[in-house]
C-alpha atoms as a PDB file:
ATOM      1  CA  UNK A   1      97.904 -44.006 -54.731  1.00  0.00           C
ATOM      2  CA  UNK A   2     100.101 -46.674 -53.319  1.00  0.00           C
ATOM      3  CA  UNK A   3     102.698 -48.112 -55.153  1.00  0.00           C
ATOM      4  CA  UNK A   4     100.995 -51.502 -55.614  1.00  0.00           C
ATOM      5  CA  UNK A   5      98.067 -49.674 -57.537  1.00  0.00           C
ATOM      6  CA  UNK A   6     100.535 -48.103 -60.234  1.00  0.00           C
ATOM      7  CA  UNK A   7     102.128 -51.392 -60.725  1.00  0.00           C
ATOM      8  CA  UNK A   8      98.562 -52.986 -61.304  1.00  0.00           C
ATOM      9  CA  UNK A   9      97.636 -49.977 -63.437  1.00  0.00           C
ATOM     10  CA  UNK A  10     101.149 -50.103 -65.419  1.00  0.00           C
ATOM     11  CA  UNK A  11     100.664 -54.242 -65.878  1.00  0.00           C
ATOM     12  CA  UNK A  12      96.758 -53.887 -67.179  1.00  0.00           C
ATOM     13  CA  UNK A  13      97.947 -51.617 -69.638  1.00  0.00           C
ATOM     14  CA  UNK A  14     101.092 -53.481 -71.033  1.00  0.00           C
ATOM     15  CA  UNK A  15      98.855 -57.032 -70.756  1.00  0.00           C
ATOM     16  CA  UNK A  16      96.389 -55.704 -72.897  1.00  0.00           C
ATOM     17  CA  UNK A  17      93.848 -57.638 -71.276  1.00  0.00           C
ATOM     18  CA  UNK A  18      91.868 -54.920 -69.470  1.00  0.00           C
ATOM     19  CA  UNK A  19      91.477 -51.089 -70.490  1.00  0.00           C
ATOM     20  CA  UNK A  20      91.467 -48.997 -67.237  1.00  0.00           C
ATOM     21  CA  UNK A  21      89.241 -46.122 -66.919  1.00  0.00           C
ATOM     22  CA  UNK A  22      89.782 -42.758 -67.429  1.00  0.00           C
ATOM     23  CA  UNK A  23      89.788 -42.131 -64.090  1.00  0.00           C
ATOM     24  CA  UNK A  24      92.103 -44.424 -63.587  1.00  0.00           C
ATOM     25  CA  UNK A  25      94.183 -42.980 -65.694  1.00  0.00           C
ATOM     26  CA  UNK A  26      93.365 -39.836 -64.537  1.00  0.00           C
ATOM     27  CA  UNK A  27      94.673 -40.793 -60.632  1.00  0.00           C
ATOM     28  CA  UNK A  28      97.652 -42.357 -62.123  1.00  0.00           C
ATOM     29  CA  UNK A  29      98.714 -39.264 -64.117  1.00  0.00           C
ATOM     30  CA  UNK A  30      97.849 -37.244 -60.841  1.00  0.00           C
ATOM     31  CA  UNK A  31      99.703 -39.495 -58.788  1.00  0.00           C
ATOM     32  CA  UNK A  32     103.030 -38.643 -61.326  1.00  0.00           C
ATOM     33  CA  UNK A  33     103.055 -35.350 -60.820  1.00  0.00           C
ATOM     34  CA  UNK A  34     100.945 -34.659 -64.135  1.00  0.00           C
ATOM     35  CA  UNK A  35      97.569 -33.982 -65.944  1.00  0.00           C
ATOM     36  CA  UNK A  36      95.692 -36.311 -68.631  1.00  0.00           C
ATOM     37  CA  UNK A  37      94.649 -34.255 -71.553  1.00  0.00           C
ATOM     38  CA  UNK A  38      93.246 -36.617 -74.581  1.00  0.00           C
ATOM     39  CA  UNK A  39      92.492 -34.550 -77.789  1.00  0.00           C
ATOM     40  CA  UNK A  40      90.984 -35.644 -80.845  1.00  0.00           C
ATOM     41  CA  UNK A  41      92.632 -34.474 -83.825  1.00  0.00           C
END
């Protein structure tokens, strides 16, 4: 993941304007060194 797609990642979340996937979020977590784990409590 190049560091122009975390920047557009890390703006779409802060804008609020567009929800990324989860596996989006997924290859962004992988891409900082760590793993996505959503619970519901």
């Amino acid at each position: 993941m190049t560091t122009s797609a975390v920047n557009q990642i890390e703006q779409s979340i802060t804008s609020e304007k567009h929800s990324p996937s989860l596996d989006i979020l997924d290859r962004y977590a992988t891409a900082c060194g760590k793993t996505l784990r959503i619970a519901f409590v």
